[in-house]
N, C-alpha and C. Protein backbone atom coordinates (compact mmCIF):
# COMPACT_ATOMS: atom_id res chain seq x y z
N UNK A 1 24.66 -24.06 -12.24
CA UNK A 1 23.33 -23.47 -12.34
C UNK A 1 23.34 -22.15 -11.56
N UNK A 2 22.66 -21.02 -12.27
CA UNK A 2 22.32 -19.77 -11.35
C UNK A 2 21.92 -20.29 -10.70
N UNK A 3 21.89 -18.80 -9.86
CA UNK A 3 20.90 -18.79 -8.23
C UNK A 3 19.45 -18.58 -9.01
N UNK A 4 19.43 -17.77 -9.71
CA UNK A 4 17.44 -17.92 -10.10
C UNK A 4 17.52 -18.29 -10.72
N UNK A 5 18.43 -19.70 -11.55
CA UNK A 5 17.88 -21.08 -12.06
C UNK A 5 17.22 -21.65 -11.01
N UNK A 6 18.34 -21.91 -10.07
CA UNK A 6 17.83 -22.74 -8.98
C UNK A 6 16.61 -22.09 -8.47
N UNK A 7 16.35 -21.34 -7.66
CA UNK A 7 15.16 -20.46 -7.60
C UNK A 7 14.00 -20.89 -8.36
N UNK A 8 14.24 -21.00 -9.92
CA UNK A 8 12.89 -20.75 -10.52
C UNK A 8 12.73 -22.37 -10.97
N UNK A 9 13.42 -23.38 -10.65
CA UNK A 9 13.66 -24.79 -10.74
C UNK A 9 12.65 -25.19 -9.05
N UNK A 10 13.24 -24.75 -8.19
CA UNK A 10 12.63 -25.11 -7.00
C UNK A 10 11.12 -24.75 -6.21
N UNK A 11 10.91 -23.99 -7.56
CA UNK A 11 9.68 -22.58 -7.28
C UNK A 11 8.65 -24.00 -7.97
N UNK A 12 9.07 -25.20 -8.41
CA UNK A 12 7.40 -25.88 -9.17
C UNK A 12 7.55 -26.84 -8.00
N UNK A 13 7.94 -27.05 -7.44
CA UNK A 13 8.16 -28.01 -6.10
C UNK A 13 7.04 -27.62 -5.14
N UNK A 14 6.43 -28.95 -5.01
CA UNK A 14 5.09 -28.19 -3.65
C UNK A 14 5.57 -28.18 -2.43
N UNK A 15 4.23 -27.67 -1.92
CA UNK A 15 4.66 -27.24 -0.32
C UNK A 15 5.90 -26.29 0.15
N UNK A 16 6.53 -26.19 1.28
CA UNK A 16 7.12 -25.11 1.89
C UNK A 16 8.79 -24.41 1.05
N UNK A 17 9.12 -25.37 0.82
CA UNK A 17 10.03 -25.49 -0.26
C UNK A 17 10.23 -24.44 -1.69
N UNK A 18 8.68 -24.64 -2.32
CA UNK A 18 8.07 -23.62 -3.90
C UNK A 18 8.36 -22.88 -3.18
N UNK A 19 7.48 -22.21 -1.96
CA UNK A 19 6.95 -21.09 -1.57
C UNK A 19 8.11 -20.39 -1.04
N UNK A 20 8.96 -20.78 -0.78
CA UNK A 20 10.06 -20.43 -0.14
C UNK A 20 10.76 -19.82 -1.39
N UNK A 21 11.15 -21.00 -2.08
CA UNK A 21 11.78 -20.20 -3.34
C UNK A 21 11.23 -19.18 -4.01
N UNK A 22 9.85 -19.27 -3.85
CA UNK A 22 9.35 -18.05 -5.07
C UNK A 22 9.59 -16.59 -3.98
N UNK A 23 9.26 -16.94 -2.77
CA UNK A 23 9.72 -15.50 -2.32
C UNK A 23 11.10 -15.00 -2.22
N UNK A 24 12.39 -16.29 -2.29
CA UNK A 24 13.47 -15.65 -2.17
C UNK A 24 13.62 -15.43 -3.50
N UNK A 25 13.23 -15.93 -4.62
CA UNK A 25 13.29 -15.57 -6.32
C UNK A 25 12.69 -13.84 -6.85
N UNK A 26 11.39 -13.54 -5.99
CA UNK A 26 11.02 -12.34 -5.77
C UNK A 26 11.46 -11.32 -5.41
N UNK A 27 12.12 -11.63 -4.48
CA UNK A 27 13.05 -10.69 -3.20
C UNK A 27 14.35 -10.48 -4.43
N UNK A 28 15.17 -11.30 -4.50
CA UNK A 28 16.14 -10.96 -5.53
C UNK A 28 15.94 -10.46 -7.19
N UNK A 29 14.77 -10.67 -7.65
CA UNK A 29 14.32 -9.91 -8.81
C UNK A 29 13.86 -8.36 -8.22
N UNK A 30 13.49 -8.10 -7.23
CA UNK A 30 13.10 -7.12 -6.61
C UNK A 30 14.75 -6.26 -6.79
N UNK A 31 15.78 -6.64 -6.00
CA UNK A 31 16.64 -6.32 -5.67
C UNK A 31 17.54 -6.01 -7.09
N UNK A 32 17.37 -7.07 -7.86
CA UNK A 32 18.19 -6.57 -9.17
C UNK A 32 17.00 -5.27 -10.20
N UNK A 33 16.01 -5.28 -9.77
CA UNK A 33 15.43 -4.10 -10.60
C UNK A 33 15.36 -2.81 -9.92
N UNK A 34 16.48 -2.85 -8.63
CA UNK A 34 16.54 -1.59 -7.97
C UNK A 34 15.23 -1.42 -7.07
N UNK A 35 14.18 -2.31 -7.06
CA UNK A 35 13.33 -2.04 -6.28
C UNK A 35 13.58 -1.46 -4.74
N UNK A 36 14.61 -2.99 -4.45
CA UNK A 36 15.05 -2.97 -2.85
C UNK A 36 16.22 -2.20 -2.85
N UNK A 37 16.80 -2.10 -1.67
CA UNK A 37 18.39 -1.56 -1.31
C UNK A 37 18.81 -2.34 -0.93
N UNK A 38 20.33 -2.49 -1.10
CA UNK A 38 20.87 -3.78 -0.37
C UNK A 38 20.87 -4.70 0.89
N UNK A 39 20.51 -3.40 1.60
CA UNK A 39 20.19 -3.44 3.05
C UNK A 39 18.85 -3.74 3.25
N UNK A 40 17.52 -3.71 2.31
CA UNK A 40 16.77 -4.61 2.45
C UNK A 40 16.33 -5.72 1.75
N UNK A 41 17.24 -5.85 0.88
CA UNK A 41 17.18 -7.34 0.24
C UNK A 41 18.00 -8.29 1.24
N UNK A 42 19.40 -7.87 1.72
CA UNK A 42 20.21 -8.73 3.11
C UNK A 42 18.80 -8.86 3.98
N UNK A 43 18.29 -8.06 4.88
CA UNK A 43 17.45 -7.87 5.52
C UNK A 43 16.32 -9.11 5.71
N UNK A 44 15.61 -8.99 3.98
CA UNK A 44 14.85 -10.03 3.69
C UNK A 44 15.12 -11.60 3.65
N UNK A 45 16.12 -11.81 3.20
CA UNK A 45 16.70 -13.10 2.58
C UNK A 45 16.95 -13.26 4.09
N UNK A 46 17.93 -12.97 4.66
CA UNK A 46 18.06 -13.28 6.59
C UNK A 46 16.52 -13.66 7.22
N UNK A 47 16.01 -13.07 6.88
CA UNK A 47 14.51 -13.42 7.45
C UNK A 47 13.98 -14.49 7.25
N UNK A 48 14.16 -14.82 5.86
CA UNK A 48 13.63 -15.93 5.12
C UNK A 48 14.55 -17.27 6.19
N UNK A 49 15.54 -17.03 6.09
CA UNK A 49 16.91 -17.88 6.36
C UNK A 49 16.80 -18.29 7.91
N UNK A 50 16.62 -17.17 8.88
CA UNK A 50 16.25 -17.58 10.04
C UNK A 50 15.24 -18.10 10.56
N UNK A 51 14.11 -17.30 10.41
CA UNK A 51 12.52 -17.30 10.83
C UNK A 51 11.62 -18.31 10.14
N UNK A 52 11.44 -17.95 8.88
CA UNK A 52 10.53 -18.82 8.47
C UNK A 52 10.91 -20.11 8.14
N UNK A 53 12.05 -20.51 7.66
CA UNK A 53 12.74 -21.82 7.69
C UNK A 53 12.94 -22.51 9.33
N UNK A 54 13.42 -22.11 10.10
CA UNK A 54 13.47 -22.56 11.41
C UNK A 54 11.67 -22.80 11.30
N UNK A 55 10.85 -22.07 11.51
CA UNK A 55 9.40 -22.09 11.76
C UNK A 55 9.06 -23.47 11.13
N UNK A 56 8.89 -23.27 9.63
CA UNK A 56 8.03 -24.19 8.78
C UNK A 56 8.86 -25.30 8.56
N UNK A 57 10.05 -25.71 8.92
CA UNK A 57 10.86 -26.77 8.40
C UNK A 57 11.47 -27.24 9.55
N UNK A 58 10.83 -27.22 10.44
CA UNK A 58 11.66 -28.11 11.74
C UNK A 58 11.77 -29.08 11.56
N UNK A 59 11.13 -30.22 11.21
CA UNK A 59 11.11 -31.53 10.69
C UNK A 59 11.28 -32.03 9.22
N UNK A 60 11.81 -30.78 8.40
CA UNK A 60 12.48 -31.17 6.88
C UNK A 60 13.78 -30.53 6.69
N UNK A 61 14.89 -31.45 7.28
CA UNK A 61 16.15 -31.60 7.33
C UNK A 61 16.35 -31.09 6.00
N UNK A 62 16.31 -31.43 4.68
CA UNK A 62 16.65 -31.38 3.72
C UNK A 62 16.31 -30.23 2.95
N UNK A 63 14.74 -29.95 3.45
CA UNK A 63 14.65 -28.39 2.79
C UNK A 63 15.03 -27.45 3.21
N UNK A 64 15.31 -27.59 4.71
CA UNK A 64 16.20 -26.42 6.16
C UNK A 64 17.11 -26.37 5.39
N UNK A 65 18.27 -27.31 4.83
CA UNK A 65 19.64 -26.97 4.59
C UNK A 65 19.41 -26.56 3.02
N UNK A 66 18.61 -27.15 2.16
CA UNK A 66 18.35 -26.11 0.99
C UNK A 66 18.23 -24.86 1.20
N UNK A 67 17.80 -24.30 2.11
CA UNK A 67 17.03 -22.97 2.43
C UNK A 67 18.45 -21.95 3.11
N UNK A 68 18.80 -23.02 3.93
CA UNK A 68 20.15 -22.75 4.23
C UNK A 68 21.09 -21.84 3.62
N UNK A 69 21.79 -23.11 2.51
CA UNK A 69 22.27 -23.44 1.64
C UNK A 69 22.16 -22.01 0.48
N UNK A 70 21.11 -22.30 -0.01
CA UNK A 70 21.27 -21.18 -1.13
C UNK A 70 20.82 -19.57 -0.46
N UNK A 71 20.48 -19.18 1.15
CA UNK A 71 20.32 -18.43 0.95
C UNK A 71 21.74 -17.71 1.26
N UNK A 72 22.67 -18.35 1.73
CA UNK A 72 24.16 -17.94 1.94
C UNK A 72 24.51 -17.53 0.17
N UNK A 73 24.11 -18.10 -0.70
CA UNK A 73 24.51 -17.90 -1.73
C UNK A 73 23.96 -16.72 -2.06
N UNK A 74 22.65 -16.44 -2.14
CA UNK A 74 22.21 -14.99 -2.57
C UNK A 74 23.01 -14.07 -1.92
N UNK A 75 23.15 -14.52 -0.42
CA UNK A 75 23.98 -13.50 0.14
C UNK A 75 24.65 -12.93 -0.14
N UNK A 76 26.30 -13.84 -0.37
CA UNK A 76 26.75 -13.68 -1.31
C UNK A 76 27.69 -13.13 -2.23
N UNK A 77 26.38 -12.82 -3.39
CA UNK A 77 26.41 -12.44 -4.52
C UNK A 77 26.20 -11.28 -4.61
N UNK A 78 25.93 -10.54 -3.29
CA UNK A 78 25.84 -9.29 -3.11
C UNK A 78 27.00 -8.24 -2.62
């Protein structure tokens, strides 16, 4: 599966998880339409990866390492 399969698969999922995906699904549609520069799509996705996952998922083991997990992959792919 792509990365924005997975992305747009994980984006109907409620709570912190969707929301997570739809912004890292955003951020990388951003990035492939030249919106961003590489240096702020890395930028973003790190953010996502450190901050708000540490923040909102201290107590969801499973969506931390999803979040983890695929954002090493966007990484990446870059």
């Amino acid at each position: 599966m792509s990365v924005l399969n997975e992305l747009r698969a994980a984006m109907t999922e409620p709570g912190i998880k969707g929301a997570l995906a739809q912004q890292l699904h955003d951020i990388t549609e951003q990035y492939n339409d030249g919106i961003l520069t590489e240096a702020e799509f890395k930028d973003l996705v790190e953010q996502i990866a450190d901050v708000q996952a540490n923040d909102e998922l201290a107590g969801d083991e499973v969506t931390s390492r999803w979040v983890v997990n695929i954002t090493k992959v966007i990484l990446s792919a870059v």
